[in-house]
PDB file of N, CA and C in Angstrom:
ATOM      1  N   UNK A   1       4.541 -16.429   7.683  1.00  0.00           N
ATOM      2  CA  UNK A   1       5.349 -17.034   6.668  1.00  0.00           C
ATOM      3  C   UNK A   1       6.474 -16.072   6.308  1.00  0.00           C
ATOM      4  N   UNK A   2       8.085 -16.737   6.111  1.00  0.00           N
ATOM      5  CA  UNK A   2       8.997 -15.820   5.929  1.00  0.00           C
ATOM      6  C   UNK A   2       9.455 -16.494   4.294  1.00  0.00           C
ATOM      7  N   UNK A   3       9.582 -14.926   3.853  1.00  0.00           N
ATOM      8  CA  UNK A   3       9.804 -14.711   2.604  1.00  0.00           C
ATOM      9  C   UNK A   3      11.084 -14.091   1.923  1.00  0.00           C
ATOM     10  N   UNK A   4      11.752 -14.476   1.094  1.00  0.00           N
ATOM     11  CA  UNK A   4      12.886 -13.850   0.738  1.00  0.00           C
ATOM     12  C   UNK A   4      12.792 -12.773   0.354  1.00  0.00           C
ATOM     13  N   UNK A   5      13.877 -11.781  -0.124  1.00  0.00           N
ATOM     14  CA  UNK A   5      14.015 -10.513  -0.472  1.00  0.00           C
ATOM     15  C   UNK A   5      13.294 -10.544  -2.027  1.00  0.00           C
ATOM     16  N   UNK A   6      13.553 -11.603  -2.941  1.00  0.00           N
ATOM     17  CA  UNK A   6      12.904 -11.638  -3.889  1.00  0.00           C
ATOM     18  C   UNK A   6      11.436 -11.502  -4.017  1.00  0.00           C
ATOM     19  N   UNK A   7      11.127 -12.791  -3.207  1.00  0.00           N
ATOM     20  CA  UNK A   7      10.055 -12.877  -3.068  1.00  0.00           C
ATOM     21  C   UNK A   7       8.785 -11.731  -2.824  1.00  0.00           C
ATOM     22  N   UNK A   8       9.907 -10.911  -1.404  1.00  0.00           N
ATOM     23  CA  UNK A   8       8.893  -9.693  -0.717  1.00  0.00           C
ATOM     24  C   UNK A   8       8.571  -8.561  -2.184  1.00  0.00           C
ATOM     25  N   UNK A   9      10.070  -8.824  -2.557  1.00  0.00           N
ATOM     26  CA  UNK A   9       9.840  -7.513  -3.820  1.00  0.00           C
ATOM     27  C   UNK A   9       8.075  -8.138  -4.837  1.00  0.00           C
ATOM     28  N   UNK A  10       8.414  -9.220  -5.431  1.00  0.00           N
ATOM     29  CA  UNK A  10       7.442  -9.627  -6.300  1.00  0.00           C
ATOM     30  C   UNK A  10       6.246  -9.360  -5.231  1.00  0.00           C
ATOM     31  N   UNK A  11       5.626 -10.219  -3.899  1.00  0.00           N
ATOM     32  CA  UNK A  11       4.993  -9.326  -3.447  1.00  0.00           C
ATOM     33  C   UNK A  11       4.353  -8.219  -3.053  1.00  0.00           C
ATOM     34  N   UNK A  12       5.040  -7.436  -3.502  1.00  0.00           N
ATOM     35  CA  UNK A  12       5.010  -5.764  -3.208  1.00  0.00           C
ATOM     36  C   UNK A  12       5.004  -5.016  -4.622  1.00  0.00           C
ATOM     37  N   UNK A  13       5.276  -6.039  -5.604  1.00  0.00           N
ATOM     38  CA  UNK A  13       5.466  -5.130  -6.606  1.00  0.00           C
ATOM     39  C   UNK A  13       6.373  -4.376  -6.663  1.00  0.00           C
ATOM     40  N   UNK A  14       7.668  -3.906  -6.126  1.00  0.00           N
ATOM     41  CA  UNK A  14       8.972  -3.327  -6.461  1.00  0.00           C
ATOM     42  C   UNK A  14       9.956  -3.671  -6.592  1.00  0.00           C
ATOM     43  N   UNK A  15      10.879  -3.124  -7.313  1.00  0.00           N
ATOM     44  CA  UNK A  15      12.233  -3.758  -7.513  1.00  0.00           C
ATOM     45  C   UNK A  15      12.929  -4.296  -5.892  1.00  0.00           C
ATOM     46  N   UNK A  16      13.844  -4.759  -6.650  1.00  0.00           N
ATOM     47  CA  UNK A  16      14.559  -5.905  -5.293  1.00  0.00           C
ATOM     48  C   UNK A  16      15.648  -5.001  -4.648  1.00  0.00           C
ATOM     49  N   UNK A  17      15.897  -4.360  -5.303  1.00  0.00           N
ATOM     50  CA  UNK A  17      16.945  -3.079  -4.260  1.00  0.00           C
ATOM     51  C   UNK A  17      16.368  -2.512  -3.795  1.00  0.00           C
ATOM     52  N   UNK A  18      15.154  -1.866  -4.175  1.00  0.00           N
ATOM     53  CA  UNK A  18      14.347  -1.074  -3.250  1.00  0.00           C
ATOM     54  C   UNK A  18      14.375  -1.715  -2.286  1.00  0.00           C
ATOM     55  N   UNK A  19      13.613  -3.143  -1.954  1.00  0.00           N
ATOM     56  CA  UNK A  19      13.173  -3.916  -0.774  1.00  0.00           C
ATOM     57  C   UNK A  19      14.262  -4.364  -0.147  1.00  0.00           C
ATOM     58  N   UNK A  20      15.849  -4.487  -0.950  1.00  0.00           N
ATOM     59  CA  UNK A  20      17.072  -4.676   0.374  1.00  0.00           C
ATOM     60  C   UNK A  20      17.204  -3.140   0.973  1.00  0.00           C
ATOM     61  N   UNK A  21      17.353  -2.288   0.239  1.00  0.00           N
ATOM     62  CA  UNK A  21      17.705  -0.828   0.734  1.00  0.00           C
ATOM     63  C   UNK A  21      16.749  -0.929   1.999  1.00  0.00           C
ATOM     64  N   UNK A  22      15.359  -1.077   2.047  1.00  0.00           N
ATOM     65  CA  UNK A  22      14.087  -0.866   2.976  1.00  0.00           C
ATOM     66  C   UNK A  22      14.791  -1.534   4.224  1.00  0.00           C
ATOM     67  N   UNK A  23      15.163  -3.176   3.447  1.00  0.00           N
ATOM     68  CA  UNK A  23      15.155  -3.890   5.149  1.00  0.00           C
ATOM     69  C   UNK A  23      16.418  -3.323   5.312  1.00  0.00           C
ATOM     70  N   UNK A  24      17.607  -2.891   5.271  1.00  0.00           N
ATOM     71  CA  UNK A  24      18.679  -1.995   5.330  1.00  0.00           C
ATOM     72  C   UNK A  24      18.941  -0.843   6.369  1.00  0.00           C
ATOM     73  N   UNK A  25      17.654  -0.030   5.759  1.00  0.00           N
ATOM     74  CA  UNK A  25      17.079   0.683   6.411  1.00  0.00           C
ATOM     75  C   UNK A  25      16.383   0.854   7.888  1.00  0.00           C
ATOM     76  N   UNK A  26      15.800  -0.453   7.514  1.00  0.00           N
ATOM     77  CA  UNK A  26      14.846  -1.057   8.938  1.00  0.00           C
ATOM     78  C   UNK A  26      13.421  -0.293   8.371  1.00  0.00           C
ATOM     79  N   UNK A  27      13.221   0.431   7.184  1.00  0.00           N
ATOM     80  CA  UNK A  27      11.810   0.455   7.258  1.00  0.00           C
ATOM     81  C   UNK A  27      10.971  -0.877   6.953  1.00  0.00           C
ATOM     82  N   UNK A  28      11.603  -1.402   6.571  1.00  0.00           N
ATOM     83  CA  UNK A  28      11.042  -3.318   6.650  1.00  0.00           C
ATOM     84  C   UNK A  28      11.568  -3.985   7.368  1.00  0.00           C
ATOM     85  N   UNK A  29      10.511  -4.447   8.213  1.00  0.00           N
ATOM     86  CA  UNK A  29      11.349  -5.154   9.308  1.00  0.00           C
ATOM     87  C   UNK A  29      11.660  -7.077   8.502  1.00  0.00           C
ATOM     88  N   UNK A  30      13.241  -7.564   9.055  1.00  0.00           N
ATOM     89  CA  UNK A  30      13.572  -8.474   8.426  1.00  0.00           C
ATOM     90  C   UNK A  30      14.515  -8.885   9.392  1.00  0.00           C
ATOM     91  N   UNK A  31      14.726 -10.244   9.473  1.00  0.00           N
ATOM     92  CA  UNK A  31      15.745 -11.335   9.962  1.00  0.00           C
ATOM     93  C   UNK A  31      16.622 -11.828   9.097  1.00  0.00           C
ATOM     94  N   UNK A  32      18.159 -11.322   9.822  1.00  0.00           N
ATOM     95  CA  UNK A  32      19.665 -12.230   8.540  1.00  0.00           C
ATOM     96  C   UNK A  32      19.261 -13.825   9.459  1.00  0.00           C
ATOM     97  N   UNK A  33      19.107 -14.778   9.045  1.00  0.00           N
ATOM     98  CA  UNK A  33      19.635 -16.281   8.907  1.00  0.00           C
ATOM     99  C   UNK A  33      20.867 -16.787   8.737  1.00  0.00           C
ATOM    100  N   UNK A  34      21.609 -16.018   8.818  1.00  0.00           N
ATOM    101  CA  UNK A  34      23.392 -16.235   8.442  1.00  0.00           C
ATOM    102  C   UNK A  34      23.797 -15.985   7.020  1.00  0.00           C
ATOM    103  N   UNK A  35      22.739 -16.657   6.376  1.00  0.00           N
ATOM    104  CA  UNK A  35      22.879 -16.872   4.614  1.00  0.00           C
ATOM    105  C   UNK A  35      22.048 -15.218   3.975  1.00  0.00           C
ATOM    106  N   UNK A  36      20.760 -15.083   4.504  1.00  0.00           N
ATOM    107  CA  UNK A  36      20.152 -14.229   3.411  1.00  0.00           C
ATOM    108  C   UNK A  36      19.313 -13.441   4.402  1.00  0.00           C
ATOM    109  N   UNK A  37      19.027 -12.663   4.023  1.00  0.00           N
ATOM    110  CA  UNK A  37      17.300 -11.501   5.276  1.00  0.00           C
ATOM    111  C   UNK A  37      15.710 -11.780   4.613  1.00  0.00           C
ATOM    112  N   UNK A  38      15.649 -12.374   5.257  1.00  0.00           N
ATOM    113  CA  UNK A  38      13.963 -12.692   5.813  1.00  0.00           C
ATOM    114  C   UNK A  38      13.081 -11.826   5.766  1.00  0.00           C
ATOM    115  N   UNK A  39      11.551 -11.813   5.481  1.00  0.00           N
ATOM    116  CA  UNK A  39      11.271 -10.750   6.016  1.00  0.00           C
ATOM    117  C   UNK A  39       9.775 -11.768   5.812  1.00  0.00           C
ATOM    118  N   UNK A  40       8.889 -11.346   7.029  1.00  0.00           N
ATOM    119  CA  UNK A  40       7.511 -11.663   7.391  1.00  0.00           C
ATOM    120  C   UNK A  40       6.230 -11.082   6.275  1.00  0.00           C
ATOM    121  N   UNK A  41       5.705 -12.173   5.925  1.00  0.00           N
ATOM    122  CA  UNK A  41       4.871 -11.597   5.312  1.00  0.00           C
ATOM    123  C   UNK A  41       3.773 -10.988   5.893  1.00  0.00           C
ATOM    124  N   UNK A  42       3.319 -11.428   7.201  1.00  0.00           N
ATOM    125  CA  UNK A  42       1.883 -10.655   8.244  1.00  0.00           C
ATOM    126  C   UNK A  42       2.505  -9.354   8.291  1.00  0.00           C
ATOM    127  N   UNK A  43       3.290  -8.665   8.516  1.00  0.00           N
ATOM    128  CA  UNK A  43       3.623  -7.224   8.426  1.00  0.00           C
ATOM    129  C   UNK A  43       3.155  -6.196   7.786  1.00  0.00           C
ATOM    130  N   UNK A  44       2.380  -6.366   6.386  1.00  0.00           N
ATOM    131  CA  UNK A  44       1.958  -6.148   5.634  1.00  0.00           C
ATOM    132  C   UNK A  44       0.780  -6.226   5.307  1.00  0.00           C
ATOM    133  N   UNK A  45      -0.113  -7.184   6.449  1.00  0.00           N
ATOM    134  CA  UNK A  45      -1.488  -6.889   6.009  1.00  0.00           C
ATOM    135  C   UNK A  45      -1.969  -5.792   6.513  1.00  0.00           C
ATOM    136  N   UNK A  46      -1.805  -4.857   7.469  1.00  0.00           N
ATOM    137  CA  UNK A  46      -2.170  -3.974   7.754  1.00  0.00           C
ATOM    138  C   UNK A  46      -2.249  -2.667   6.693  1.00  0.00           C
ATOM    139  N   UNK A  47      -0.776  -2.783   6.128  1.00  0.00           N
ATOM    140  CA  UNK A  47      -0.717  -1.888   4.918  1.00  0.00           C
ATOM    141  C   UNK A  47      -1.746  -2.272   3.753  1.00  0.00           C
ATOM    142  N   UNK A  48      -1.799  -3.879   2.970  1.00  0.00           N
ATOM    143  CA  UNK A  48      -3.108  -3.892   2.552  1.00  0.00           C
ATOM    144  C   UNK A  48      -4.256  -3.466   2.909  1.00  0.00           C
ATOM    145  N   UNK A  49      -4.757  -3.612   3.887  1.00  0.00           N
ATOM    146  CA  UNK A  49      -6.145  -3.451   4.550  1.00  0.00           C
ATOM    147  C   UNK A  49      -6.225  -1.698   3.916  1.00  0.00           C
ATOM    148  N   UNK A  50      -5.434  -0.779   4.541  1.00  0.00           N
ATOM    149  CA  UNK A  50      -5.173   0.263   4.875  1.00  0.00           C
ATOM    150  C   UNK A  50      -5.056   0.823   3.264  1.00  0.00           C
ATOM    151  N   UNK A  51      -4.502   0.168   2.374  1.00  0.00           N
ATOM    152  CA  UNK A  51      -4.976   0.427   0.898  1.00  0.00           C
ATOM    153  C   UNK A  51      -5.902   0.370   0.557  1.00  0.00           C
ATOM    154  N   UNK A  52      -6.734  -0.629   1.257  1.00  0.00           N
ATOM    155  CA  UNK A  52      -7.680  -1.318  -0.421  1.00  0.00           C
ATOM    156  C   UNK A  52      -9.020   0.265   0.724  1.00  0.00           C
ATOM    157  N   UNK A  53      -8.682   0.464   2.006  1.00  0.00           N
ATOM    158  CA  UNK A  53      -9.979   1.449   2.449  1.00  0.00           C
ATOM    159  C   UNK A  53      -9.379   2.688   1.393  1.00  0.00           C
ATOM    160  N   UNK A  54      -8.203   3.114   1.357  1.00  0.00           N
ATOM    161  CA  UNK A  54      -8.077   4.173   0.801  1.00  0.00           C
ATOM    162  C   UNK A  54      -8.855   4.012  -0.920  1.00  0.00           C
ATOM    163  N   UNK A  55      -8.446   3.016  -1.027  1.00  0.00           N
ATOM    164  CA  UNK A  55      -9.004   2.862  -2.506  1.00  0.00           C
ATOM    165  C   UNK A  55     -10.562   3.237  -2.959  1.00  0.00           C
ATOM    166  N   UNK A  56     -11.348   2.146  -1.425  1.00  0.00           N
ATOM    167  CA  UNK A  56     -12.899   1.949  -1.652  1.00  0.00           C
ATOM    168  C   UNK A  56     -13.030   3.570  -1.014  1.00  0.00           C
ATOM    169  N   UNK A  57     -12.412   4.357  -0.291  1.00  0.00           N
ATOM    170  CA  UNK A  57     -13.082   5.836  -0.303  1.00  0.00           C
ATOM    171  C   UNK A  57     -12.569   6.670  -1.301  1.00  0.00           C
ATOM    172  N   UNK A  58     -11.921   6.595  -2.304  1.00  0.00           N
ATOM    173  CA  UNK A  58     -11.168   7.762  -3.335  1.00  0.00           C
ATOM    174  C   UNK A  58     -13.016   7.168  -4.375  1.00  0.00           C
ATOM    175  N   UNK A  59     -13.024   5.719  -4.359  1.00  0.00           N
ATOM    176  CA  UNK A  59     -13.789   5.442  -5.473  1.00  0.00           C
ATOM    177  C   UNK A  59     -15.577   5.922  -5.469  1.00  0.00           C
ATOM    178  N   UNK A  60     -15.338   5.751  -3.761  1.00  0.00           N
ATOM    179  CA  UNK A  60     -16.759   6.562  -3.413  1.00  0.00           C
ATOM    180  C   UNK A  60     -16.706   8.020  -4.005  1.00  0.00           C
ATOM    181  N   UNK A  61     -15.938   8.544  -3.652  1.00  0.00           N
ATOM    182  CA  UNK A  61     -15.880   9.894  -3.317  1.00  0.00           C
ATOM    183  C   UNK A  61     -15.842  10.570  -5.102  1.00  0.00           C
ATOM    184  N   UNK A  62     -15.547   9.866  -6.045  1.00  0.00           N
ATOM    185  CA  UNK A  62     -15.323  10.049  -7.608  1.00  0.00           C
ATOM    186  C   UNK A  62     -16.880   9.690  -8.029  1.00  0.00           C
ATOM    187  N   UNK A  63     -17.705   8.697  -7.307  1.00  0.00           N
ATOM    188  CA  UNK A  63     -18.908   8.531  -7.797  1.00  0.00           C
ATOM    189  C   UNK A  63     -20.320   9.033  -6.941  1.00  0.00           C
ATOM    190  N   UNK A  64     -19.890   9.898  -6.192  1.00  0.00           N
ATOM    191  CA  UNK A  64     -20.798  10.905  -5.365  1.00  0.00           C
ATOM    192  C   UNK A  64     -20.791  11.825  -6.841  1.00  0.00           C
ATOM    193  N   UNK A  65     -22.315  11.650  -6.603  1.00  0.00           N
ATOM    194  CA  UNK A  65     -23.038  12.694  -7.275  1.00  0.00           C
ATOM    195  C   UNK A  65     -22.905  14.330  -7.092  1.00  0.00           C
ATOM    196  N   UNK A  66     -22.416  15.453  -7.960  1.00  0.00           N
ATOM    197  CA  UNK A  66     -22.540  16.707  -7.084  1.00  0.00           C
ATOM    198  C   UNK A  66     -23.917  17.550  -6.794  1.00  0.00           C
ATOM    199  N   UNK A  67     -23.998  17.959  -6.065  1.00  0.00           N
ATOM    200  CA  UNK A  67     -25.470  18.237  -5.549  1.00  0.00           C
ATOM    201  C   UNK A  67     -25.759  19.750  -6.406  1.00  0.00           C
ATOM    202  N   UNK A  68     -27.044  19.800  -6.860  1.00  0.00           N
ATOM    203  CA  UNK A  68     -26.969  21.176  -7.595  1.00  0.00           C
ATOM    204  C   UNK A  68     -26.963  22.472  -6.410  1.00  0.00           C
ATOM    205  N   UNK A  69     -25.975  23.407  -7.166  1.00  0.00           N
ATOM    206  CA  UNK A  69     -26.029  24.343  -6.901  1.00  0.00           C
ATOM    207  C   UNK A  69     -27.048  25.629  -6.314  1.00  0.00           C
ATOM    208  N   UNK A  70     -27.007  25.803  -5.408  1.00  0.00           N
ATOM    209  CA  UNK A  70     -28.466  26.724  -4.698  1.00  0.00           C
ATOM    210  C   UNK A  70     -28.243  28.908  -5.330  1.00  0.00           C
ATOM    211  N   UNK A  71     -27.044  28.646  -5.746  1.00  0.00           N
ATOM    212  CA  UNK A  71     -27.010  30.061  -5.621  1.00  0.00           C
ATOM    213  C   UNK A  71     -27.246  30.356  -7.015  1.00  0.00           C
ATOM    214  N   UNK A  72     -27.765  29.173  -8.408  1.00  0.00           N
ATOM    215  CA  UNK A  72     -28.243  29.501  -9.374  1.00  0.00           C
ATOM    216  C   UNK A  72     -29.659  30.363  -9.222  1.00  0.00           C
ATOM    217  N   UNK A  73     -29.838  31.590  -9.930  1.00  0.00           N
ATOM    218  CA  UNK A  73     -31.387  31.796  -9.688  1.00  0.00           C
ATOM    219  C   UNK A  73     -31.902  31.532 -11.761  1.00  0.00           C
ATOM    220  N   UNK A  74     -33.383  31.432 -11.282  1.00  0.00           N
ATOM    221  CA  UNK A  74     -34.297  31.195 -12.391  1.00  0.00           C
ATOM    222  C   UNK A  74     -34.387  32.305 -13.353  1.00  0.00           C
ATOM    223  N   UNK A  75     -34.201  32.276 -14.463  1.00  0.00           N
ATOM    224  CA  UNK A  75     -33.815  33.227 -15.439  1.00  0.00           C
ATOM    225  C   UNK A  75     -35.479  33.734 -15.732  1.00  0.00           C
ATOM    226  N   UNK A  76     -36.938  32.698 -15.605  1.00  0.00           N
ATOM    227  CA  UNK A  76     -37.740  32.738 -16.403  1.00  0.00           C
ATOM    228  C   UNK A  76     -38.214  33.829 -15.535  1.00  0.00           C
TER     229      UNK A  76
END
């Protein structure tokens, strides 16, 4: 599905110059139509996917337990 520049921004959550500067750029890939630039929304699931793992391992990794310490010795 092709999506406008507006659109991609609200998608993405960033402003709309950012996302013309990007396809501009070519770090977003996008098609001119004569009238306006396009840009694919499947392009982007990879980058989702590729978030939401970063996410589910930061959240593991915050709720790992820390293991006690071995180099405490016994006071009694």
């Amino acid at each position: 599905m092709y999506m406008t520049i507006e659109e991609t921004a609200d998608y993405l959550g960033m402003p709309v110059r950012q996302v013309q500067n990007y396809v501009l750029e070519g770090r977003i890939k996008g098609i001119h139509d004569g009238e306006q630039y396009l840009v694919n929304q499947s392009q982007f699931e990879l980058y989702f996917k590729q978030l939401e793992t970063v996410k589910r391992q930061i959240e593991d990794y915050l709720n790992e337990q820390i293991p006690p310490d071995r180099d405490i010795k016994d006071e009694d």
